[in-house]
Protein backbone atom coordinates (compact mmCIF):
# COMPACT_ATOMS: atom_id res chain seq x y z
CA UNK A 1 54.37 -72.24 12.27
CA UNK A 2 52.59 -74.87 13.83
CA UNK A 3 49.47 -73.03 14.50
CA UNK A 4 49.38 -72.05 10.52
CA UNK A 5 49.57 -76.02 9.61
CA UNK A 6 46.94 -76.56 11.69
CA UNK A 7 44.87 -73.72 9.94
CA UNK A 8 46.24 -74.97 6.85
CA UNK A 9 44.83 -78.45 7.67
CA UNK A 10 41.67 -77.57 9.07
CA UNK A 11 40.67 -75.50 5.72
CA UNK A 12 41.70 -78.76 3.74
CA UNK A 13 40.05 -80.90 5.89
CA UNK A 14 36.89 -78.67 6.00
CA UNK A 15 37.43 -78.19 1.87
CA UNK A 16 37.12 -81.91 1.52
CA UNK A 17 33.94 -82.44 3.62
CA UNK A 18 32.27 -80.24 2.13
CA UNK A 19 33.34 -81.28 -1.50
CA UNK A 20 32.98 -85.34 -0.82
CA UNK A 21 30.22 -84.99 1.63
CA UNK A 22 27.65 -83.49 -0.08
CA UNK A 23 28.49 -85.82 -3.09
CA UNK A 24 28.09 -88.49 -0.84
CA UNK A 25 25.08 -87.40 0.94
CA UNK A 26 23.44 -87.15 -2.64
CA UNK A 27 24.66 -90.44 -3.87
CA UNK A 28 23.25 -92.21 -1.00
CA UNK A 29 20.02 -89.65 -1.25
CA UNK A 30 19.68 -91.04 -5.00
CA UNK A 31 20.27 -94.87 -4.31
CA UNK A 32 17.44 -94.37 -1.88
CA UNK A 33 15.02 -92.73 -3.85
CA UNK A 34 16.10 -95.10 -6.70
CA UNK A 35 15.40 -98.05 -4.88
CA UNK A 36 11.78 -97.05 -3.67
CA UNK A 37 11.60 -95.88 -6.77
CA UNK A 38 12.68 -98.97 -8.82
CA UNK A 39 10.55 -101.15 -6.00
CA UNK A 40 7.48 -99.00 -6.65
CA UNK A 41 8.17 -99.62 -10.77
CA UNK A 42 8.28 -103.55 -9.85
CA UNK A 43 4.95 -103.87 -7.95
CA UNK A 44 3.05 -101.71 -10.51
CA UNK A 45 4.66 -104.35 -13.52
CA UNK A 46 3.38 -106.97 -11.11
CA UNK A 47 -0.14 -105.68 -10.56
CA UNK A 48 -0.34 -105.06 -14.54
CA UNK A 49 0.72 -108.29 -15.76
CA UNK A 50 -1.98 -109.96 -12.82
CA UNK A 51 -4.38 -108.20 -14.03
CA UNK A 52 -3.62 -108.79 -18.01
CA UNK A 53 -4.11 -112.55 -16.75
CA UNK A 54 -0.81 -113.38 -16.87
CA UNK A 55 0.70 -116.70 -15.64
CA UNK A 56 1.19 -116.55 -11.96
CA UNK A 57 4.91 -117.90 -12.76
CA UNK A 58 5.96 -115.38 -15.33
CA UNK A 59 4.58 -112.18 -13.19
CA UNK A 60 7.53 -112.51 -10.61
CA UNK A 61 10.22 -113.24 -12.78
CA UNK A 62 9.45 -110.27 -15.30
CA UNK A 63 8.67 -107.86 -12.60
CA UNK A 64 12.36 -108.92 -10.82
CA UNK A 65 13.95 -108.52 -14.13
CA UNK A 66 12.22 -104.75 -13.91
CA UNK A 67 13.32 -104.06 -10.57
CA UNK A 68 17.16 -105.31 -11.07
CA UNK A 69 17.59 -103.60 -14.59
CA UNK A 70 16.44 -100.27 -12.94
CA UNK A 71 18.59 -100.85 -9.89
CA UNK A 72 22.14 -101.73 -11.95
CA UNK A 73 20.92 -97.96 -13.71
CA UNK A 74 20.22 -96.11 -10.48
CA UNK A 75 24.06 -97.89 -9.25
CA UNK A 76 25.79 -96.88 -11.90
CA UNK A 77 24.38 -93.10 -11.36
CA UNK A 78 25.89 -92.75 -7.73
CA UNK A 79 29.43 -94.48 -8.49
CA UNK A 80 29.33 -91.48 -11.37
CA UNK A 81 28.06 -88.94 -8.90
CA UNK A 82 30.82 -89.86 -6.06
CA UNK A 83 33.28 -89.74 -8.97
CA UNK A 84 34.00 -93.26 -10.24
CA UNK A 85 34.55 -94.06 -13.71
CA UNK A 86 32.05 -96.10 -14.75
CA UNK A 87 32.50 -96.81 -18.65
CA UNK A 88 35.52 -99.10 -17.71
CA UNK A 89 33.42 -99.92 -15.53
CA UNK A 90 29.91 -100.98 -17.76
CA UNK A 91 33.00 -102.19 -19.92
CA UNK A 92 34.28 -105.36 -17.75
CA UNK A 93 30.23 -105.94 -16.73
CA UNK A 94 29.38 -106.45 -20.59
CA UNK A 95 31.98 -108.28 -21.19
CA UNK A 96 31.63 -110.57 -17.91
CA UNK A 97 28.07 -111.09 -19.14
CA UNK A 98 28.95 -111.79 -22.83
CA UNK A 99 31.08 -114.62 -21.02
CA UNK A 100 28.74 -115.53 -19.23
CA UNK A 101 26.22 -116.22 -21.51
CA UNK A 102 28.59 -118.09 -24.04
CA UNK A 103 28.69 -121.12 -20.80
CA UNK A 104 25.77 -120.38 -19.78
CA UNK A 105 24.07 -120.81 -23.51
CA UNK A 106 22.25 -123.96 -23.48
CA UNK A 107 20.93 -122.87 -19.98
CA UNK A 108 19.90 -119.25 -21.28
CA UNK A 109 18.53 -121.02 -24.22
CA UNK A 110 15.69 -123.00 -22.47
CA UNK A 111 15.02 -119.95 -20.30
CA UNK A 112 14.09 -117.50 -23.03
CA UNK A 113 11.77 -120.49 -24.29
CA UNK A 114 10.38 -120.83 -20.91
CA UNK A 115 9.28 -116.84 -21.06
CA UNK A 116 8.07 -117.19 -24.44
CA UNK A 117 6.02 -120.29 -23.54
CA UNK A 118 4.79 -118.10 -20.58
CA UNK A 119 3.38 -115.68 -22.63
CA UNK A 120 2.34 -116.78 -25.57
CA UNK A 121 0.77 -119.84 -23.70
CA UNK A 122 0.60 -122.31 -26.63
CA UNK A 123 -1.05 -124.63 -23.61
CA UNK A 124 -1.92 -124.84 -20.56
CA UNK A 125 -1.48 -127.10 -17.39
CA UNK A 126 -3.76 -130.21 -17.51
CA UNK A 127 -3.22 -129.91 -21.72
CA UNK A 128 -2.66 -133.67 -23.27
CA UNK A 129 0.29 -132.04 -26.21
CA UNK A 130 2.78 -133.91 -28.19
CA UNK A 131 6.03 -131.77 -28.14
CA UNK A 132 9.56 -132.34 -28.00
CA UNK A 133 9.30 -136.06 -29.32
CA UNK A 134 7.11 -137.22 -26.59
CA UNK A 135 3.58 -136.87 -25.41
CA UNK A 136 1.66 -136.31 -21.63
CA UNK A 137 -0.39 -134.08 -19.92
CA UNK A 138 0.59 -130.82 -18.76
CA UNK A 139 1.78 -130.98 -15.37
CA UNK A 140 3.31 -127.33 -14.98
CA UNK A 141 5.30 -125.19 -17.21
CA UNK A 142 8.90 -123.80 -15.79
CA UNK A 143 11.47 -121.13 -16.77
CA UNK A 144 14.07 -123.90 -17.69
CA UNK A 145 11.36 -127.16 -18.54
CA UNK A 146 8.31 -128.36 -18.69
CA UNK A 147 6.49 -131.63 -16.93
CA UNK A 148 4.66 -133.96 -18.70
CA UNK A 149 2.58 -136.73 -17.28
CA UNK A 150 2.28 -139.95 -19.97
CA UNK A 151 -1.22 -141.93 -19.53
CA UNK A 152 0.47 -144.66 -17.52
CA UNK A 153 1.39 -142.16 -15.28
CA UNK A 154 5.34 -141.54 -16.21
CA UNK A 155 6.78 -138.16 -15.33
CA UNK A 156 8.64 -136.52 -18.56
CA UNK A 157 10.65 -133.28 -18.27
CA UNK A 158 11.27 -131.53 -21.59
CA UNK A 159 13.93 -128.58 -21.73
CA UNK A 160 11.65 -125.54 -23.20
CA UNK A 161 14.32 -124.78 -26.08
CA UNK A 162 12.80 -128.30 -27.47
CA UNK A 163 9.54 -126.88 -27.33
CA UNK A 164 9.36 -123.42 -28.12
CA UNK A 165 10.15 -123.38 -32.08
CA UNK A 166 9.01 -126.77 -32.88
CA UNK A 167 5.68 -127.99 -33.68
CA UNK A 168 3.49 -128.28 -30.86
CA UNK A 169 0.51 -130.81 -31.04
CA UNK A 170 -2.62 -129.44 -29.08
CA UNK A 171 -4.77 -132.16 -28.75
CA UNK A 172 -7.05 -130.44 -26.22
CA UNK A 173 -6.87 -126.54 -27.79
CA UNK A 174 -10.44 -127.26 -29.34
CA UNK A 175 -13.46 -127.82 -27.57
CA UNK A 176 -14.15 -130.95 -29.76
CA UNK A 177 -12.80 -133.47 -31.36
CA UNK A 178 -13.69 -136.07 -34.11
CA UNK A 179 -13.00 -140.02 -33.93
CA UNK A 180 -11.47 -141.67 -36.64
CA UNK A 181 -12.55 -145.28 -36.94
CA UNK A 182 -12.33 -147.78 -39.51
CA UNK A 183 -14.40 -151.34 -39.44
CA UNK A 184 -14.24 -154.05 -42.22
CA UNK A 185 -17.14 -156.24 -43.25
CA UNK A 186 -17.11 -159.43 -45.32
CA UNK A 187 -17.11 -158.80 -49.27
CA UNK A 188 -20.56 -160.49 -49.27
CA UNK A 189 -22.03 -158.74 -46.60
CA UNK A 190 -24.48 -156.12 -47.14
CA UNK A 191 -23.07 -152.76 -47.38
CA UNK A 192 -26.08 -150.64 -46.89
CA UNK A 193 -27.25 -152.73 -43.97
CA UNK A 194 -24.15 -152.27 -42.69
CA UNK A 195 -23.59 -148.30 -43.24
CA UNK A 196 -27.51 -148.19 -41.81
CA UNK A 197 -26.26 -150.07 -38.29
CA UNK A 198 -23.25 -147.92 -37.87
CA UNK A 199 -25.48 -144.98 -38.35
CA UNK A 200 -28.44 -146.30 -35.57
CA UNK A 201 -25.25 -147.35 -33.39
CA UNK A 202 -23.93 -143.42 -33.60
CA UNK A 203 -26.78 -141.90 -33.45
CA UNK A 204 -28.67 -143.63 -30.26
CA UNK A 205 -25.05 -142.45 -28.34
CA UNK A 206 -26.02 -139.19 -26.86
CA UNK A 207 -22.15 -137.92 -26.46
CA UNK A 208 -22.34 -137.90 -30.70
CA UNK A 209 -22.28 -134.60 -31.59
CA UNK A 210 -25.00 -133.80 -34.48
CA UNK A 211 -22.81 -131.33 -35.73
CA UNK A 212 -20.55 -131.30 -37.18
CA UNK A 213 -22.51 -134.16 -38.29
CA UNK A 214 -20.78 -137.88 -38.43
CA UNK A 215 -19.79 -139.57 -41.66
CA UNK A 216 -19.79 -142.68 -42.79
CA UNK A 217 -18.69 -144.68 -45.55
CA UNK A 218 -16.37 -146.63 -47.87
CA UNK A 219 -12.67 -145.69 -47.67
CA UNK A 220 -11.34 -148.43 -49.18
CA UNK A 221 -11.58 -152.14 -50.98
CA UNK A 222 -8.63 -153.72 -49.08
CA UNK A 223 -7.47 -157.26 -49.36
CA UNK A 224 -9.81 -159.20 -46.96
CA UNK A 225 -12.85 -156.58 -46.36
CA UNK A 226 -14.68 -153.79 -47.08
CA UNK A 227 -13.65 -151.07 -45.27
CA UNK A 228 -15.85 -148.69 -43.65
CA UNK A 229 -14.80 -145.05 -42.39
CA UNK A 230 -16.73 -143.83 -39.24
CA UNK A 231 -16.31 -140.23 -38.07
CA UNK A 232 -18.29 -139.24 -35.35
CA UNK A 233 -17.41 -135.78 -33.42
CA UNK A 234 -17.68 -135.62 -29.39
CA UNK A 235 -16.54 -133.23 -26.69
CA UNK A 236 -12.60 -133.54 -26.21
CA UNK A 237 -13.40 -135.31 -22.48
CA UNK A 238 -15.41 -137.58 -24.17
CA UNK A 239 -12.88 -138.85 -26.89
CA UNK A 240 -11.45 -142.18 -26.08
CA UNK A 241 -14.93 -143.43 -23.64
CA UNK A 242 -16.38 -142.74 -26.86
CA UNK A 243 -13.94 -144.62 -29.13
CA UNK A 244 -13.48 -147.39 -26.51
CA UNK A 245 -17.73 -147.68 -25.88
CA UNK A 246 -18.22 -147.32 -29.69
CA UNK A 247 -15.87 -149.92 -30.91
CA UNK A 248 -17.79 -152.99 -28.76
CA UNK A 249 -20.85 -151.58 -29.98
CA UNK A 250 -20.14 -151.86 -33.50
CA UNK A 251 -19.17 -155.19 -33.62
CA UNK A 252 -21.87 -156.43 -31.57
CA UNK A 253 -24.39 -155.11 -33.71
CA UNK A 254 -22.62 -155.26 -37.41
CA UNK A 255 -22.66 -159.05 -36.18
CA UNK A 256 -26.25 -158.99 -34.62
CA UNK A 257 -26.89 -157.35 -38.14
CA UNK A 258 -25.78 -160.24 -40.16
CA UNK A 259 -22.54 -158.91 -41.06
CA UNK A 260 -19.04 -160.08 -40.34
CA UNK A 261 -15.45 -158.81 -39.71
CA UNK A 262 -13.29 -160.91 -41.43
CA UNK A 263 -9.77 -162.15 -40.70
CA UNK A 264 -7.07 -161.58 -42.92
CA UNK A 265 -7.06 -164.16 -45.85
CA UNK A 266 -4.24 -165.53 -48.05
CA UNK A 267 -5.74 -167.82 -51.44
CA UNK A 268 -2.73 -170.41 -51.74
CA UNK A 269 -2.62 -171.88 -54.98
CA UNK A 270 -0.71 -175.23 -55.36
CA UNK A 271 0.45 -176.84 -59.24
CA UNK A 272 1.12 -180.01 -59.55
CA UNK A 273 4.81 -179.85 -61.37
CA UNK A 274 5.50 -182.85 -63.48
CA UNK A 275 8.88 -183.44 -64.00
CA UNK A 276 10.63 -186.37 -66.11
């Protein structure tokens, strides 16, 4: 009797080996090959996107995001091969992340900007924008935010869900820019004297551009002077030397000209009221 239990247990011993241990022999055979597989799929995403010039910090991220996405797939094949359920399973991990993403929104949020900033590269590191309600250079774009550097040399960070869907304000997108300046002469000066300096002043600065070509004129009568325009276009490095350089220059020689800039003026009138 004993010797036919110990047949008996031997067969179901040798039954279940042979059942469970090849499953598990190809479960662990397929998480293997999956995961070379899956690492091999990562560092071709990785070559692609350095090669498509992608920014350096995007390539890891979306080539991680590969290799785990392929990995939770190849995971979920061997608990079905070794004969776990997995649709309860995929069932609690969707709705773990659906909870997960509801507190983690705001976070989420500014990280899906970050990747859409990353590729779509509105601008670029070293940049001078205005986005999110304040202005800077570009110090480095993130996942979660972006650095700004103000002129006076303030650090800013800026959550990329404030960028990405608002208006972004390149200012150095274009290889040139244009200077908008306005200067007022006296209502008895000489206009065309004065329109001819501006123009000798512009022209004998070699960081003028001659085209597009620079414009001057009258934009407007106001209360106390004439007021001339002055457009001149530059490189985008040279901008403000060239506003800062052109704006001494102009007075100098509007003055050395003959011409004035006038103050602000008020005409008070008095009555004499007689009363009684």
């Amino acid at each position: 009797m004993d010797e036919l239990d110990l047949d008996a247990l031997l067969v179901m011993v040798t039954t279940w080996v042979t059942e469970w241990g090849l499953k598990v022999i190809g479960a662990i055979a397929v998480l293997i090959v999956g995961r070379m597989v899956a690492g091999s799929v990562r560092r071709g995403v990785s070559r692609l996107l350095t090669r498509g010039n992608m920014d350096v910090t995007v390539v890891p991220f979306l080539s991680g995001i590969t290799y785990y996405l392929l990995m939770a797939v190849v995971i979920v094949a061997v608990l079905s091969m070794i004969g776990i359920q997995t649709a309860s399973l995929i069932a609690v991990l969707g709705a773990a992340g659906l909870a997960i993403g509801l507190a983690l929104q705001g976070t989420l949020s500014n990280l899906s900007a970050g990747v859409m900033l990353l590729v779509f590269r509105p601008f670029r590191v070293g940049d001078y924008v205005e986005v999110g309600g304040t202005s800077g250079s570009v110090q480095s774009v993130g996942l979660f935010a972006s650095i700004l550097h103000t002129p006076d040399n303030v650090q800013i960070i800026v959550p990329n869900s404030q960028i990405f869907g608002n208006t972004v304000k390149n200012y150095a997108a274009n290889p040139t820019r244009r200077n908008d300046m306005v200067m007022g002469i006296a209502y008895d000066d000489d206009i065309g004297v004065a329109i001819k300096t501006i123009q000798e002043t512009i022209q004998a600065d070699k960081r003028v551009l001659d085209d597009p070509a620079p414009v001057v004129a009258v934009s407007e009568l106001g209360d106390s002077s004439v007021n001339l325009v002055i457009r001149p276009w530059c490189k985008k490095e040279d901008y403000w030397a060239l506003r800062f350089d052109l704006t001494r220059a102009l007075k100098e020689r509007l003055e050395a000209a003959g011409c004035s800039i006038p103050f602000p003026q008020r005409d008070v009138h008095l009555y004499e009221v007689k009363t009684g």
